[in-house]
C-alpha atoms as a PDB file:
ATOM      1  CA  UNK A   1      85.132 107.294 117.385  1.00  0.00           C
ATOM      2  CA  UNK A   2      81.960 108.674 116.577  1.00  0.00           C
ATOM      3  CA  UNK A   3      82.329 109.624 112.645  1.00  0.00           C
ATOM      4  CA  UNK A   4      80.814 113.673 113.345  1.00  0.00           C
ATOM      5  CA  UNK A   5      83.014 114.233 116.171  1.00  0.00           C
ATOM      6  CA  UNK A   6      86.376 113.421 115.158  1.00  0.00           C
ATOM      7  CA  UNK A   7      87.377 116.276 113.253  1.00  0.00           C
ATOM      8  CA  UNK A   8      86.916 118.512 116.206  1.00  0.00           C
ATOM      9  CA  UNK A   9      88.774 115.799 118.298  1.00  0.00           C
ATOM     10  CA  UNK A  10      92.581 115.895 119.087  1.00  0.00           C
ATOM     11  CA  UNK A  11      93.886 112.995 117.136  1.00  0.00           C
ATOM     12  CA  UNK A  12      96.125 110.742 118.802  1.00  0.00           C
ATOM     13  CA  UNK A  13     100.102 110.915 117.655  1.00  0.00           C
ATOM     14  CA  UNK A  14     100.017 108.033 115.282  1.00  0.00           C
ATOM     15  CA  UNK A  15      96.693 108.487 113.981  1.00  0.00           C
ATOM     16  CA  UNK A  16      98.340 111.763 113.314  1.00  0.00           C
ATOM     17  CA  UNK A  17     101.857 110.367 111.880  1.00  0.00           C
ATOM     18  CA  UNK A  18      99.885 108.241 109.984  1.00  0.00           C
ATOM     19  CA  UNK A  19      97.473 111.188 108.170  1.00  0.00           C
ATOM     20  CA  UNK A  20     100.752 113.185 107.644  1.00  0.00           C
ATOM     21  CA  UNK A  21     101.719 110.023 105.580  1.00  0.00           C
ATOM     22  CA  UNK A  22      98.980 109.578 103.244  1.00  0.00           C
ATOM     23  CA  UNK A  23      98.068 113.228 102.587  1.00  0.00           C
ATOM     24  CA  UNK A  24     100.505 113.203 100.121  1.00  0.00           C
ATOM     25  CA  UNK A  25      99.187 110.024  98.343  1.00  0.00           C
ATOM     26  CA  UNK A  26      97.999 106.353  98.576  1.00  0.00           C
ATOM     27  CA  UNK A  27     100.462 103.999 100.868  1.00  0.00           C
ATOM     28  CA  UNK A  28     100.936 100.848 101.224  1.00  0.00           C
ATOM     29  CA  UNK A  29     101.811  99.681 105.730  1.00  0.00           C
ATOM     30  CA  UNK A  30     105.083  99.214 104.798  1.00  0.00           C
ATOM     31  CA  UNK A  31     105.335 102.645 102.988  1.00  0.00           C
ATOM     32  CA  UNK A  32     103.121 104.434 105.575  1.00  0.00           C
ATOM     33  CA  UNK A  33     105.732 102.820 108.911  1.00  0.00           C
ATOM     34  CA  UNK A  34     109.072 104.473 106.894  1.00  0.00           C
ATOM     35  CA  UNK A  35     107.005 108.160 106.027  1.00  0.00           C
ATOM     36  CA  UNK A  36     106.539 108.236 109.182  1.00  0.00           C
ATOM     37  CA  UNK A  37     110.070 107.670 110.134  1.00  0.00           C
ATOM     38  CA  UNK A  38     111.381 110.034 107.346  1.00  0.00           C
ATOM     39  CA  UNK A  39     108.861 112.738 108.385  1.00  0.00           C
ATOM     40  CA  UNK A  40     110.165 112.690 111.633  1.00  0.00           C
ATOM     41  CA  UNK A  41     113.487 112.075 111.290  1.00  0.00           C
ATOM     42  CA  UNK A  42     114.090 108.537 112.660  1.00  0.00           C
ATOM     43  CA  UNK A  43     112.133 109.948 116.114  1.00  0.00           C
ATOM     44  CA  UNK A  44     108.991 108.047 115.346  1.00  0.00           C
ATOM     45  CA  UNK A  45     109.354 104.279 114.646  1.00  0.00           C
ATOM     46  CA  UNK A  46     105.889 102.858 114.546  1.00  0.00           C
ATOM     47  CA  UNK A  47     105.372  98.932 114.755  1.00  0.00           C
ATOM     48  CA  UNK A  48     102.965  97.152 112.306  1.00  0.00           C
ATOM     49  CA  UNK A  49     100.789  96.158 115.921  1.00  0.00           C
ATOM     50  CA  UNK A  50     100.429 100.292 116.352  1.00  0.00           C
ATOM     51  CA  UNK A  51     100.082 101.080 112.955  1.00  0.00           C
ATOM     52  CA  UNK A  52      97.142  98.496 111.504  1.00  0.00           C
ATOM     53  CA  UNK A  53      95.261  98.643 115.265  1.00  0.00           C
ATOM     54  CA  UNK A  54      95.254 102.922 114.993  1.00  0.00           C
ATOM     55  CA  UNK A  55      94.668 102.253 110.783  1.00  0.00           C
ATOM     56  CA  UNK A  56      91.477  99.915 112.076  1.00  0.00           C
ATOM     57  CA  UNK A  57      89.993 102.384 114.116  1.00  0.00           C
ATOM     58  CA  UNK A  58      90.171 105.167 111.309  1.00  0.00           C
ATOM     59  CA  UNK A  59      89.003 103.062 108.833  1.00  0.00           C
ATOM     60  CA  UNK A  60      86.138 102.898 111.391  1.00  0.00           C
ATOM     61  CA  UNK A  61      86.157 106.130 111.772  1.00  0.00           C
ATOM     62  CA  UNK A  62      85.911 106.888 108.081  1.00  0.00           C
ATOM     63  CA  UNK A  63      89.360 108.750 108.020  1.00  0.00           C
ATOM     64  CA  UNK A  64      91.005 106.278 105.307  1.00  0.00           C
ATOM     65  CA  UNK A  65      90.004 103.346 103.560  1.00  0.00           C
ATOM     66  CA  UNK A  66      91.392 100.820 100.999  1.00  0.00           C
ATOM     67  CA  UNK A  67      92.338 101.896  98.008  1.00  0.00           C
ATOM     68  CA  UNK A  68      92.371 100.384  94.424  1.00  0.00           C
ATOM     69  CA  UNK A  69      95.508 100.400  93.910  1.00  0.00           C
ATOM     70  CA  UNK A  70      97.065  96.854  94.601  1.00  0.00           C
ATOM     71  CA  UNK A  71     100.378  96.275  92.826  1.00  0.00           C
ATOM     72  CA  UNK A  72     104.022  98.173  94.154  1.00  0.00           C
ATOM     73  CA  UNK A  73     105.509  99.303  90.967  1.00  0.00           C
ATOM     74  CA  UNK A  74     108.860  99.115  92.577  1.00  0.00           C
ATOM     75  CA  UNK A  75     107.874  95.414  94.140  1.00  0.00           C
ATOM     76  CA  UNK A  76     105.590  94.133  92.265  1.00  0.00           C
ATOM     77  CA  UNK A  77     103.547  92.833  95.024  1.00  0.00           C
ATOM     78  CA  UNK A  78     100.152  92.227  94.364  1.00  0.00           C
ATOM     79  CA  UNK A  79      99.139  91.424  97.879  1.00  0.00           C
ATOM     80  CA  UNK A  80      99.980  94.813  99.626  1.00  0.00           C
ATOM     81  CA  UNK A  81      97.226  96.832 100.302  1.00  0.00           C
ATOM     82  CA  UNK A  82      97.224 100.393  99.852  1.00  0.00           C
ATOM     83  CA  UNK A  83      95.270 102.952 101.887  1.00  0.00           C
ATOM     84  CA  UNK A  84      93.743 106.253 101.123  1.00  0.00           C
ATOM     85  CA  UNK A  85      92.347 109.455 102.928  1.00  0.00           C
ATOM     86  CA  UNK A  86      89.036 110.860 102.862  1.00  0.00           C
ATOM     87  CA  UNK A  87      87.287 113.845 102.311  1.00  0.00           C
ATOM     88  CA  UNK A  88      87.203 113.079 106.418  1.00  0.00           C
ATOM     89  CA  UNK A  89      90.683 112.383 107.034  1.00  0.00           C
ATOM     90  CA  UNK A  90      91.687 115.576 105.391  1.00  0.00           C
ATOM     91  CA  UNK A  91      89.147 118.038 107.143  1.00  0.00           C
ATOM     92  CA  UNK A  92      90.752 115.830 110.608  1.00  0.00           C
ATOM     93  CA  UNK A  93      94.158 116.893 109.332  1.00  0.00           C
ATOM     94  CA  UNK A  94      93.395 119.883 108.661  1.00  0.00           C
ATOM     95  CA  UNK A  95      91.667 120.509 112.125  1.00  0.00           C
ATOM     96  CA  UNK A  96      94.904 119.228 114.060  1.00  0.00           C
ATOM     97  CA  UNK A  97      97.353 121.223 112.095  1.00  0.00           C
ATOM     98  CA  UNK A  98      95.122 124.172 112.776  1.00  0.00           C
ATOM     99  CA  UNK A  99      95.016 123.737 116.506  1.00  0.00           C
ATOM    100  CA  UNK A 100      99.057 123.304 116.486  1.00  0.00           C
ATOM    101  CA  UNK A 101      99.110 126.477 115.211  1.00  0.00           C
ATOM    102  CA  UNK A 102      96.774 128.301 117.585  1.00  0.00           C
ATOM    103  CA  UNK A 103      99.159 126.593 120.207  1.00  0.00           C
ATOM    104  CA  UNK A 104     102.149 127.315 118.589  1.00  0.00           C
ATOM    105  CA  UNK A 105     100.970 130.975 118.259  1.00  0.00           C
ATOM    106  CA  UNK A 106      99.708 131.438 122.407  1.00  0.00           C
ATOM    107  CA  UNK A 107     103.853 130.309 122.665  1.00  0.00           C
ATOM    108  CA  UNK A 108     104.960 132.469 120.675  1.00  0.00           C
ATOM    109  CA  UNK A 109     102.610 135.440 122.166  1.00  0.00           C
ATOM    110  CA  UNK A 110     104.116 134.094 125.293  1.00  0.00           C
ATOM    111  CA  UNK A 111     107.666 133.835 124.236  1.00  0.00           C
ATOM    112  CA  UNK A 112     106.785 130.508 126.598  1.00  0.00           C
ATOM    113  CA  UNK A 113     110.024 128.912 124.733  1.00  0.00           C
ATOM    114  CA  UNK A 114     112.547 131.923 125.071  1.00  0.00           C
ATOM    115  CA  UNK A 115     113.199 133.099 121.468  1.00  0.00           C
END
């Protein structure tokens, strides 16, 4: 992923799951795997191979990176390692959510789902 062009790019479904997770703050893999599953409510179930090979290619990609924060309050684990957007991921986010809605409104202008 070229680090200009993926903004404009439609992001693939995790890499989207995955944005959705951490735009509301710093994650942990663990944490990241069950947002996903709450936001979608239990239809998404992503498996650690999915979610660290699509969180490699972001980090790449300069849509997240590692953040500072190292210890679970709740767990008290000190070798988790949490993960953060950037100024990058969010404009990416914000690009996808935009171009649901443009589809979501040429439906609607449509009535291509019968309401």
């Amino acid at each position: 992923m070229a680090k200009n062009s993926t903004a404009q790019s439609p992001l693939t479904p995790a890499v989207l799951h995955i944005l959705l997770a951490l735009s509301m703050g710093e994650r942990h893999g663990y944490g990241i795997m069950k947002q996903v599953e709450a936001d979608s409510l239990g239809k998404v179930k992503m498996g650690p191979g999915t979610l660290y090979g699509s969180m490699g290619r972001m980090m790449e990609a300069g849509l997240i990176r590692e953040s500072d924060k190292r210890v679970d309050p709740e767990m008290d684990d000190e070798r988790r390692i949490y993960y953060e957007l950037t100024g990058q991921g969010r404009a990416a986010l914000e690009a996808e959510v935009n171009r649901y809605r443009g589809v979501i409104a040429v439906a609607e202008g449509r009535n291509a789902y019968g309401h």
